[in-house]
Protein backbone atom coordinates (compact mmCIF):
# COMPACT_ATOMS: atom_id res chain seq x y z
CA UNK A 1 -18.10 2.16 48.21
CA UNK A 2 -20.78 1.64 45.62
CA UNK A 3 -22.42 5.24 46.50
CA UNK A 4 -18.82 6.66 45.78
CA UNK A 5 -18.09 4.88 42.09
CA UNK A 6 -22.43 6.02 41.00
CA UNK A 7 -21.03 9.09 41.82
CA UNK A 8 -17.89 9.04 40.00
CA UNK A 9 -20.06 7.63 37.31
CA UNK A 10 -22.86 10.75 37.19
CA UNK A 11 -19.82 13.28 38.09
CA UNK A 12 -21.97 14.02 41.33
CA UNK A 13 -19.08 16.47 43.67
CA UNK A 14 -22.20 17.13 45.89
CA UNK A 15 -22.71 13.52 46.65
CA UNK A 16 -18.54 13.36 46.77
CA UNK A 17 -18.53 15.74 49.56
CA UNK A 18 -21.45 14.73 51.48
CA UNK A 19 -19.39 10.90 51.48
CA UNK A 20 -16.51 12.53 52.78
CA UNK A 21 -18.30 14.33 55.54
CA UNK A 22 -19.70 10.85 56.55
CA UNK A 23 -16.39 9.20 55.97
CA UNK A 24 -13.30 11.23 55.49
CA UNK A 25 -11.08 7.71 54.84
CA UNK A 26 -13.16 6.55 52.16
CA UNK A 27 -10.62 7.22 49.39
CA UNK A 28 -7.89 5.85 51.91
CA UNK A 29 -10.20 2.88 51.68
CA UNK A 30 -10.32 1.69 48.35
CA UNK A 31 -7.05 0.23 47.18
CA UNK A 32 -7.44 -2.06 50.05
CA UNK A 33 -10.77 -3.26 48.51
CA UNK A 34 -11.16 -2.27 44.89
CA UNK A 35 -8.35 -2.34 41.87
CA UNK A 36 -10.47 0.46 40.76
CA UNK A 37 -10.75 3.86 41.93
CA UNK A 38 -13.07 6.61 41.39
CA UNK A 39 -10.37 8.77 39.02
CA UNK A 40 -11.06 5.53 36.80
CA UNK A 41 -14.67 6.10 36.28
CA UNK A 42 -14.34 10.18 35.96
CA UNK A 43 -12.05 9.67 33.42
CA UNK A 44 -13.72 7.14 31.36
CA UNK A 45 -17.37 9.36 31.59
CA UNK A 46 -15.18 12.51 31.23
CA UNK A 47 -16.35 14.11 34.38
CA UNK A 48 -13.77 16.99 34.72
CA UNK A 49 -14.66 18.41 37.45
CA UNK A 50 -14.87 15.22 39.32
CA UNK A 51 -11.56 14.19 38.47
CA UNK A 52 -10.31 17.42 39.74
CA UNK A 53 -11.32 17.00 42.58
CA UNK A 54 -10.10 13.61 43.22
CA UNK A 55 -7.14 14.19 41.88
CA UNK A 56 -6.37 17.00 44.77
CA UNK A 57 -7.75 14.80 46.84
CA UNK A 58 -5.78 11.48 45.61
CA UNK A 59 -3.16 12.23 42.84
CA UNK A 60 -1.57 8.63 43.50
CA UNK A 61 -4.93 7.47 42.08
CA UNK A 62 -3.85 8.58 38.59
CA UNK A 63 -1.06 5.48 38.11
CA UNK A 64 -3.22 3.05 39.60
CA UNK A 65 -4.34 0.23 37.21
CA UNK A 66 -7.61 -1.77 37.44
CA UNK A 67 -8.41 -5.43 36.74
CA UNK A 68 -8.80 -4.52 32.92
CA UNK A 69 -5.45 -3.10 32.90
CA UNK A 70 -6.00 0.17 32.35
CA UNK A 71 -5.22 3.91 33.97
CA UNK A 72 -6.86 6.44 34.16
CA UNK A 73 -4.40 8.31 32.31
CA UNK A 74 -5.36 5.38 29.52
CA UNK A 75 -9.29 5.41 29.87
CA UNK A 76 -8.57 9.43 29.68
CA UNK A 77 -6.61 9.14 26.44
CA UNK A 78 -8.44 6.17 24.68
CA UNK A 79 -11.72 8.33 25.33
CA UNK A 80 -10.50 11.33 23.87
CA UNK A 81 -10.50 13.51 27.03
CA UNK A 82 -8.46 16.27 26.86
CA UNK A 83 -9.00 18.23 29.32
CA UNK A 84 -8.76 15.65 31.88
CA UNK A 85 -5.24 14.25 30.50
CA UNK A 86 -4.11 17.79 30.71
CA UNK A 87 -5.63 18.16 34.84
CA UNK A 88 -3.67 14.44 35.01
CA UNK A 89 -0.33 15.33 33.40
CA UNK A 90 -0.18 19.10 35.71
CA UNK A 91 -1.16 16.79 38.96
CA UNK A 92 1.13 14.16 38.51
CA UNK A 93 4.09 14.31 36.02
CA UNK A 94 4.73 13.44 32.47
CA UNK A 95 6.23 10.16 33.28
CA UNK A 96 2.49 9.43 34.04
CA UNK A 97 1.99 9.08 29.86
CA UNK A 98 4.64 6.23 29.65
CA UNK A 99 2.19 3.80 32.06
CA UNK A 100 2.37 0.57 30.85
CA UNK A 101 -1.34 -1.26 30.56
CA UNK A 102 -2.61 -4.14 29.06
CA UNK A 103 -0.05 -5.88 26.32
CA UNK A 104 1.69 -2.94 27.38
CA UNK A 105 -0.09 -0.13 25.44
CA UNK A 106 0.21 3.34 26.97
CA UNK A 107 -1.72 6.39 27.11
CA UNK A 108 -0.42 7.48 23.28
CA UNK A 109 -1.50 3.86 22.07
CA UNK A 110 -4.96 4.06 22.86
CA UNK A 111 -4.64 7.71 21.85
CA UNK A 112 -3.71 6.71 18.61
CA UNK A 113 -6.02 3.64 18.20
CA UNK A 114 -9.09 5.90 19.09
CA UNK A 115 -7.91 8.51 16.48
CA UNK A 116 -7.66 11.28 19.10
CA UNK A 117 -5.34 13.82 17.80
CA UNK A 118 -6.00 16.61 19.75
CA UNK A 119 -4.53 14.11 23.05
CA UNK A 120 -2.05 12.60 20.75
CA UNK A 121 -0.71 16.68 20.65
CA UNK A 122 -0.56 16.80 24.55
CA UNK A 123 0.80 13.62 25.05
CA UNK A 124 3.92 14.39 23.29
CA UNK A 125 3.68 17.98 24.05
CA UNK A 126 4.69 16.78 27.44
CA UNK A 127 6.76 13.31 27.37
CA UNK A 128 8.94 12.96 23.62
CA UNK A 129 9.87 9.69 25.32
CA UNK A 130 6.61 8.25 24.40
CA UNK A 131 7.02 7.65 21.02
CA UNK A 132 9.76 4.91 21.98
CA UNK A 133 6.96 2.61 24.21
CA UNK A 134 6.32 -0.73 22.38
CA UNK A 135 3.60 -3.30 22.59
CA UNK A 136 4.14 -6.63 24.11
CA UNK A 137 4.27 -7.48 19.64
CA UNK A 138 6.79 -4.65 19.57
CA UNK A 139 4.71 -2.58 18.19
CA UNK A 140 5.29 1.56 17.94
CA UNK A 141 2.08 3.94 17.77
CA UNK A 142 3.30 4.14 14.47
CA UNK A 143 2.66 0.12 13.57
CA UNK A 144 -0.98 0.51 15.67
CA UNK A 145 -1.76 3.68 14.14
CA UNK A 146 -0.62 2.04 9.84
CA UNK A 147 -2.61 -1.27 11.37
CA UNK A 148 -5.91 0.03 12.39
CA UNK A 149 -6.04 2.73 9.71
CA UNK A 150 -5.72 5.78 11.93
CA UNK A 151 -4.47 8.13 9.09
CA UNK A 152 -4.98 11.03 10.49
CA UNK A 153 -2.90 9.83 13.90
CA UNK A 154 -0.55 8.33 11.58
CA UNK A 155 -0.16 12.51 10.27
CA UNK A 156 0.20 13.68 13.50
CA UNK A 157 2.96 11.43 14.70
CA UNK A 158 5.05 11.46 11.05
CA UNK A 159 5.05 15.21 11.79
CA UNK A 160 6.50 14.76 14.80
CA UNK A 161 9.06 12.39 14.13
CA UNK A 162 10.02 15.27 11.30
CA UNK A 163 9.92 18.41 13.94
CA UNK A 164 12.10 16.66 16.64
CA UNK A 165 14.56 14.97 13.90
CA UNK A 166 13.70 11.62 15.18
CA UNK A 167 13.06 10.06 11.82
CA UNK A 168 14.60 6.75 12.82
CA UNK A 169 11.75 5.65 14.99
CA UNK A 170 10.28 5.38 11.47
CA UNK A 171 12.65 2.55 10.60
CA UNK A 172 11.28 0.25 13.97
CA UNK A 173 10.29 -2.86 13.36
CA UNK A 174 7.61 -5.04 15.19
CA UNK A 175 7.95 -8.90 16.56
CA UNK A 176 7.50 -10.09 12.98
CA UNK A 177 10.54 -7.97 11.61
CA UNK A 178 7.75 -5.72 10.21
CA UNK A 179 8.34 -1.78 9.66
CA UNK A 180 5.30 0.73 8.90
CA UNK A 181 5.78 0.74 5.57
CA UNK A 182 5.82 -3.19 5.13
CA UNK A 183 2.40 -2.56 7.30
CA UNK A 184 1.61 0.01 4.75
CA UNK A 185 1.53 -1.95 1.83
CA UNK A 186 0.19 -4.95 3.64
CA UNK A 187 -3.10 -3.17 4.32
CA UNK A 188 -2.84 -1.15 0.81
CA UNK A 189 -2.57 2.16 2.19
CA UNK A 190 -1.41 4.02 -1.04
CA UNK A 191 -1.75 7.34 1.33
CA UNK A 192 0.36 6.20 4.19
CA UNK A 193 2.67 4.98 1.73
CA UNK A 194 3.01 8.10 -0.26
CA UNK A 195 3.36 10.37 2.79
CA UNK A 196 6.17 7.85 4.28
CA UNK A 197 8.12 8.10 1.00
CA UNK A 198 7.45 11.70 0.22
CA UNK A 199 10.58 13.31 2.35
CA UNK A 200 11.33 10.36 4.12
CA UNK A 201 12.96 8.28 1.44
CA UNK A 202 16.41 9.02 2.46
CA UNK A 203 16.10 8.20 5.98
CA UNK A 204 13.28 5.81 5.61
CA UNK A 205 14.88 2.38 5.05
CA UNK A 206 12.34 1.28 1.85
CA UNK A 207 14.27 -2.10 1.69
CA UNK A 208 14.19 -3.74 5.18
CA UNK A 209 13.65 -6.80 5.47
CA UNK A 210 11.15 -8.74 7.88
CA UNK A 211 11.81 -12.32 9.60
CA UNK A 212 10.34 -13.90 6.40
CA UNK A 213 12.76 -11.85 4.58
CA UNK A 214 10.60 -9.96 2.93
CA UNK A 215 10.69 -6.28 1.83
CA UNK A 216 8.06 -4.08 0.95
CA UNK A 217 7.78 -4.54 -2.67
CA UNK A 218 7.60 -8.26 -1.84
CA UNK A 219 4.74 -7.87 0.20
CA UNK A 220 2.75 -6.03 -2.51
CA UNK A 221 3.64 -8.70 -5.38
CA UNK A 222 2.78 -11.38 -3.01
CA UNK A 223 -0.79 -10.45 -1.73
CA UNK A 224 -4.00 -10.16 -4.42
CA UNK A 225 -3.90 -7.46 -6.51
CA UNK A 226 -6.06 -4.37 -5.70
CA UNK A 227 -6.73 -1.62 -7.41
CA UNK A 228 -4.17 1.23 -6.77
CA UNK A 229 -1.38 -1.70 -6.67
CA UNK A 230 0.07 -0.31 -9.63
CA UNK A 231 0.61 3.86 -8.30
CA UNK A 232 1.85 2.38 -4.92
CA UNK A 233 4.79 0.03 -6.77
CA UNK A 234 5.68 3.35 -8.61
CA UNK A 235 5.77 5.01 -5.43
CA UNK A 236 7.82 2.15 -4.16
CA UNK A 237 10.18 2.21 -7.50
CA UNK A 238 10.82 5.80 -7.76
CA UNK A 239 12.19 5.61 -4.01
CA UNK A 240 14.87 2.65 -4.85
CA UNK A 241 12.65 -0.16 -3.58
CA UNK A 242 14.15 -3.54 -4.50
CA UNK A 243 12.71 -7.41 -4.24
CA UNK A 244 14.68 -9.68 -1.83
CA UNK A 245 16.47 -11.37 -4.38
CA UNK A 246 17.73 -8.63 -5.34
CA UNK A 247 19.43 -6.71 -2.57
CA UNK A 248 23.16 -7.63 -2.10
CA UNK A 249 23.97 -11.49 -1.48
CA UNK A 250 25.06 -10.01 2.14
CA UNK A 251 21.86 -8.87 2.82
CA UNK A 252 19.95 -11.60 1.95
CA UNK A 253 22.90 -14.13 3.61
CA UNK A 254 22.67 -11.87 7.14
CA UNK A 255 18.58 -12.73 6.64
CA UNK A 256 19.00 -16.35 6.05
CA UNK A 257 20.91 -16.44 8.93
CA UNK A 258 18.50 -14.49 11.23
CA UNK A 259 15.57 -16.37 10.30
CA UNK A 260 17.61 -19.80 11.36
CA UNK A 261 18.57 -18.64 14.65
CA UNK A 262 15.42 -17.10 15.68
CA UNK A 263 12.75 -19.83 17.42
CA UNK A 264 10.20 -17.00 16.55
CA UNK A 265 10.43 -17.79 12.49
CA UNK A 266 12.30 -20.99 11.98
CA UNK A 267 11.01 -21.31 8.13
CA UNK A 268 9.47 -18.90 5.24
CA UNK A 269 6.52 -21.12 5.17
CA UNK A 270 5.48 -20.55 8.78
CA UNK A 271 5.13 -16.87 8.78
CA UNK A 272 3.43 -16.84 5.50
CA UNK A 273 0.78 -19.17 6.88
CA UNK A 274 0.58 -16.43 9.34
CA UNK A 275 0.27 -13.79 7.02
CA UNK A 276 -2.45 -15.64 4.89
CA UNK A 277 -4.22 -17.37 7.42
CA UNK A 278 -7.75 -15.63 8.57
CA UNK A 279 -7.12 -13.41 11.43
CA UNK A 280 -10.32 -12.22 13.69
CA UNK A 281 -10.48 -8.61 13.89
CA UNK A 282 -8.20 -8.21 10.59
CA UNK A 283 -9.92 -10.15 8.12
CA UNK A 284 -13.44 -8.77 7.35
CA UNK A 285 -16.20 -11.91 7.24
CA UNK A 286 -17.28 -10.23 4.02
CA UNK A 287 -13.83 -11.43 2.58
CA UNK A 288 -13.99 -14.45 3.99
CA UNK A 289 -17.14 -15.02 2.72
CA UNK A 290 -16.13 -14.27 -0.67
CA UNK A 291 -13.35 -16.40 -1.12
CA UNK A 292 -15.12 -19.17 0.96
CA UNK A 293 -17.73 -18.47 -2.37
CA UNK A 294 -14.80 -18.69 -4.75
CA UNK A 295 -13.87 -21.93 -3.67
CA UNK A 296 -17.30 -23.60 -3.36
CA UNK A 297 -17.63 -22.32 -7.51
CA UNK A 298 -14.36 -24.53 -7.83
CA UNK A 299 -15.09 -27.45 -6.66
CA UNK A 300 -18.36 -27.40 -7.95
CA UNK A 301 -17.42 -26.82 -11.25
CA UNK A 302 -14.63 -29.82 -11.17
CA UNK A 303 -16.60 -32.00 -9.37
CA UNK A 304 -19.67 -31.50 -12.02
CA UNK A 305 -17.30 -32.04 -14.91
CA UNK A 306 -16.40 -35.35 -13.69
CA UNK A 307 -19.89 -36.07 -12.84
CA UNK A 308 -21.24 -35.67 -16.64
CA UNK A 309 -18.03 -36.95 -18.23
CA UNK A 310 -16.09 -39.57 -16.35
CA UNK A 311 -12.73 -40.74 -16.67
CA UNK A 312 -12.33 -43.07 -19.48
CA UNK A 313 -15.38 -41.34 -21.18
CA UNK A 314 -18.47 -43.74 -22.36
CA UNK A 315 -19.22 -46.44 -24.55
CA UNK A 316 -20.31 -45.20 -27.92
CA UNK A 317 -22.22 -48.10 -29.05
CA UNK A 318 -24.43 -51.59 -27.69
CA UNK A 319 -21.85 -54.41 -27.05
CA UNK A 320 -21.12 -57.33 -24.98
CA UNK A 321 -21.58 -56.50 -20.84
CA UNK A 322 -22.20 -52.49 -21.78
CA UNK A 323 -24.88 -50.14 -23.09
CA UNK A 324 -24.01 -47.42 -24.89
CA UNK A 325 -23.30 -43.81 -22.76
CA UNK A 326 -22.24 -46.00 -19.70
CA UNK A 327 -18.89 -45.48 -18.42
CA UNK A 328 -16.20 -47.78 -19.64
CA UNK A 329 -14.46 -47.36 -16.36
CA UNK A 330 -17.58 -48.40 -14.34
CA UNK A 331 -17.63 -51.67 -16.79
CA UNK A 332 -13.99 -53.13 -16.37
CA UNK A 333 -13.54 -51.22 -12.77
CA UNK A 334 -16.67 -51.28 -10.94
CA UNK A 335 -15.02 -51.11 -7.26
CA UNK A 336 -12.51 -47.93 -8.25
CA UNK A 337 -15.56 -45.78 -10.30
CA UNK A 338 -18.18 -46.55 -6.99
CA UNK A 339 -14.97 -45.19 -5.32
CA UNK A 340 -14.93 -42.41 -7.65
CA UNK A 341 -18.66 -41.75 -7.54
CA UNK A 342 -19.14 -41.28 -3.70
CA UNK A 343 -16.68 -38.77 -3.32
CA UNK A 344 -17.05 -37.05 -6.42
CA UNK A 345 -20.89 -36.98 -5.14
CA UNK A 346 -19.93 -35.32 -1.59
CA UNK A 347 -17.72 -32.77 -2.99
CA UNK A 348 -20.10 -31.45 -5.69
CA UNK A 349 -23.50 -31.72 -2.93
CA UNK A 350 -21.10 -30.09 0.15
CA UNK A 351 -19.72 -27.11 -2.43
CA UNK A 352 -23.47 -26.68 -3.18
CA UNK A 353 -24.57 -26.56 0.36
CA UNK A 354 -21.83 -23.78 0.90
CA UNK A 355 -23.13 -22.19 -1.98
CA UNK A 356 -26.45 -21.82 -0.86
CA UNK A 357 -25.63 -21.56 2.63
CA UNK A 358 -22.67 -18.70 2.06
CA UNK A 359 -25.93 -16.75 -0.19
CA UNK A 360 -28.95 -17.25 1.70
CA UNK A 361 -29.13 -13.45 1.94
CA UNK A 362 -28.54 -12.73 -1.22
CA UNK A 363 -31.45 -11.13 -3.38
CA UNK A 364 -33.01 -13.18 -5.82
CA UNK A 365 -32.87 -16.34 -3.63
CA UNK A 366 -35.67 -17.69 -5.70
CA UNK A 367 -34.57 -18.08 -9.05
CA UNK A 368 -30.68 -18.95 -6.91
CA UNK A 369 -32.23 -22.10 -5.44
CA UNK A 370 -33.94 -23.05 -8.49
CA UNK A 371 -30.47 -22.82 -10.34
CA UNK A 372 -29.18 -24.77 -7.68
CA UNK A 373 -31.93 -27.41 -7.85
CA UNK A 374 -31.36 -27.68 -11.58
CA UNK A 375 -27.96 -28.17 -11.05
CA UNK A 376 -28.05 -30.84 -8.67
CA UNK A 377 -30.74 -32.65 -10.86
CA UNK A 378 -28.29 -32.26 -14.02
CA UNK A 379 -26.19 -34.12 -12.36
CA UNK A 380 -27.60 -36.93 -10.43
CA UNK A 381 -29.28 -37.82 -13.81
CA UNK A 382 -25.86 -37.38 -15.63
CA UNK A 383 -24.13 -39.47 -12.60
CA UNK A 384 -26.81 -42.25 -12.68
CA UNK A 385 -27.44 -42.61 -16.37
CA UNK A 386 -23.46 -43.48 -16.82
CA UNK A 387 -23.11 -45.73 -14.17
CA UNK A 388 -23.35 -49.42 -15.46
CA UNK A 389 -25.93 -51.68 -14.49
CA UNK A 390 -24.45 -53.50 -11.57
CA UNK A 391 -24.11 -49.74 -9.99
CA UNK A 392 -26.96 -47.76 -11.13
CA UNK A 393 -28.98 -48.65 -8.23
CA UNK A 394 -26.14 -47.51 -5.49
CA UNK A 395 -25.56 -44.76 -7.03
CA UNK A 396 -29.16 -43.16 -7.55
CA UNK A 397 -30.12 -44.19 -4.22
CA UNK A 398 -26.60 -42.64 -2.98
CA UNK A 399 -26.75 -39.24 -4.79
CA UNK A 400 -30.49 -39.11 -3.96
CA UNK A 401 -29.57 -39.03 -0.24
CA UNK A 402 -26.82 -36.69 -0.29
CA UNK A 403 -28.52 -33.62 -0.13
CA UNK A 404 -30.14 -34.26 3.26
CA UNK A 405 -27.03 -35.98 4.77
CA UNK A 406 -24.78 -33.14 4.01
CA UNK A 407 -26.08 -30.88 6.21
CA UNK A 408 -27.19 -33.25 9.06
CA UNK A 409 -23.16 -34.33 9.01
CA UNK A 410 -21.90 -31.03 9.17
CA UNK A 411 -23.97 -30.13 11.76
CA UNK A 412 -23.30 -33.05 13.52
CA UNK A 413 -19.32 -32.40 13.04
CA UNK A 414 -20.21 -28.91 13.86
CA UNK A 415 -21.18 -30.14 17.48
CA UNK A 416 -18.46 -32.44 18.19
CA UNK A 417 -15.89 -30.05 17.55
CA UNK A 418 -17.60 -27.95 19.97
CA UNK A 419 -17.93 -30.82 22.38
CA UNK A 420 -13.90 -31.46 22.08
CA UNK A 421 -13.46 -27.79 22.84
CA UNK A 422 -15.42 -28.28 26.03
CA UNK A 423 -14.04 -31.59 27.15
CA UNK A 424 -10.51 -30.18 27.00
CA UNK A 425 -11.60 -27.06 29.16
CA UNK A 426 -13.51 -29.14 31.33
CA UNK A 427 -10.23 -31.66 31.73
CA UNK A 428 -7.72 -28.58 32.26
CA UNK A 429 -10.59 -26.86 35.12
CA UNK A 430 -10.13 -30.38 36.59
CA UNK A 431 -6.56 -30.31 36.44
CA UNK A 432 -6.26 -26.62 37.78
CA UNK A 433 -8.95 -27.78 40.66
């Protein structure tokens, strides 16, 4: 078997026919062994003549999916092989696009999430009814296409929807109540949006509502504003799009309603943690990294405020049980403004860590540390020289510790969190066993 799949691989037909000769049940052979077939390979390497041949050979071999989940009607499309999807669809029949794969994507889905037009053509050239397959989300290869930022795919299939009259496929919404155009203005697509809402606007419905009840121009007032924000809520306005609150009290009752009954979205607040919470594969790090940054400045800031000017502010003058600059609250409260101290310490040396450790590529990392040095210094001097004298010891001693502790306990949290994640996998393979 492995001498037949290196030659599926390489697209060897001399080596195919010399395996026959030897053994003419070799293809019989493999389903009983393999969930992968040779037609899988071919297609995925785009060996045409090699899946010609197995496909007059085998043509059962094109519906057959392997252990990943995939066709070869799907590795085909996904790889941007026309020719083969075109030997596939003429062997088999079109009902061969609609084969349902991993989460249920079909041959147009990976079509459309590779950005192959020239398949995405075929594909519908041959089976309309693929434009009606969903995702296990409910997703259209309209919604992947608006997601991943497949424009050009996105083209292709709005024509489409135009030249057969099926403009209501524009109007489906995924498992989150979402349409293409909420999509569209979720990822800030001002050219999705404008070719949407150029001849659509009639049938397009611009004020659907999702589960969170939500419509478009929601979406765009509720996420950060970017520039082009302001041509894509004109786009938005000249087509009649409205804010939830102010649709019809029927509309916004029949959404209430909805979002009760459905186990999916039982509050607002739950899918907008969803929509604001960091997603792998949709959130770029570099965001991440920059509003990790933002934060860090925050706290800093705040944290070094209180530092050099604590609550209460400092004795002015000499007096009975106080020097002057020392911190009134530290003489009548010395318990609450240790309290104070500490963890007004840990936030300003752990936002300084991030700092440094969120821009330890950054250019200029010289002169960066050295600001952050003098920073740090500012205020441990600041810190110490208002603390009164029955703390000032503590607190140097404390502050003066904190930057090495910081990062040895985050590490060390760092590893137990890891070590959790293993116990409990270990624990459920124990189960399972």
């Amino acid at each position: 078997m492995d001498g037949l799949f290196q030659a599926a691989q390489t697209g060897d037909i001399e080596e195919l026919h010399q395996l026959l000769t030897r053994n003419p049940l070799i293809l019989h052979q493999i389903p009983l062994i393999h969930a992968q077939n040779p037609l899988h390979f071919a297609s995925a390497a785009g060996h045409l003549d090699f899946a010609k041949k197995i496909l007059e050979l085998k043509p059962e071999f094109a519906t057959q999916v392997n252990a990943e989940g995939y066709s070869p009607m799907h590795l085909a499309s996904g790889n941007g092989h026309l020719q083969i999807v075109r030997e596939i669809i003429t062997r088999t029949d079109s009902n061969v696009c609609r084969i349902e794969g991993k989460d249920r994507t079909t041959p147009l889905h990976l079509a459309v999430l590779g950005g192959r037009v020239d398949v995405i053509h075929e594909i519908l050239a041959n089976c309309e009814g693929c434009m009606d397959d969903v995702t296990v989300q409910k997703e259209t290869a309209l919604h992947l296409a608006v997601k991943n930022f497949q424009v050009e795919s996105f083209r292709v299939l709005l024509d489409w929807t135009r030249e057969t009259g099926k403009e209501e496929i524009l109007n489906g919404k995924d498992e989150h109540g979402n349409t293409i155009l909420h999509l569209a203005i979720w990822k800030k697509q001002r050219q999705v949006v404008e070719m949407l809402l150029r001849n659509n606007s009639r049938t397009l419905e611009v004020n659907a509502i999702n589960k969170s009840c939500l419509t478009a121009l929601d979406l765009l007032s509720i996420f950060p504003s970017e520039a082009g924000d302001r041509e894509i809520q004109e786009i938005l306005l000249c087509s009649g799009a409205l804010k939830s609150r102010d649709l019809t009290p029927h509309t916004t009752t029949t959404c209430s309603s909805s979002t009760t009954n459905d186990p999916s979205a039982n509050s607002h607040s739950k899918d907008l943690v969803k929509y604001f919470s960091f997603h792998n594969g949709r959130d770029s790090p570099s965001d991440a990294r920059s509003a990790l940054l933002v934060i860090a400045v925050l706290v800093a800031t705040a944290t070094y405020q209180v530092g050099i000017s604590p609550p209460g502010d400092v004795w002015q003058d000499n007096g009975e049980g106080h020097l002057a600059g020392t911190s009134i609250m530290g003489t009548r409260d010395l318990i609450s403004f240790i309290v104070l101290v500490s963890c007004n310490s840990i936030g300003f040396n752990v936002s300084l860590y991030m700092i440094a450790t969120l821009t330890s590529k950054f250019p200029l990392q010289t002169e960066l540390q050295i600001c952050l040095l003098a920073l740090y210094v500012t205020f441990n001097v600041a810190v110490t020289g208002t603390s009164p004298k029955g703390a000032r010891v503590f607190v140097n001693v404390f502050t003066s510790v904190l930057p090495t502790a910081v990062p040895l306990c985050c590490g060390l949290l760092r590893k137990l969190r890891v070590f959790e994640r293993m116990s409990g996998i270990f624990r459920m393979f124990r189960r399972e066993c």
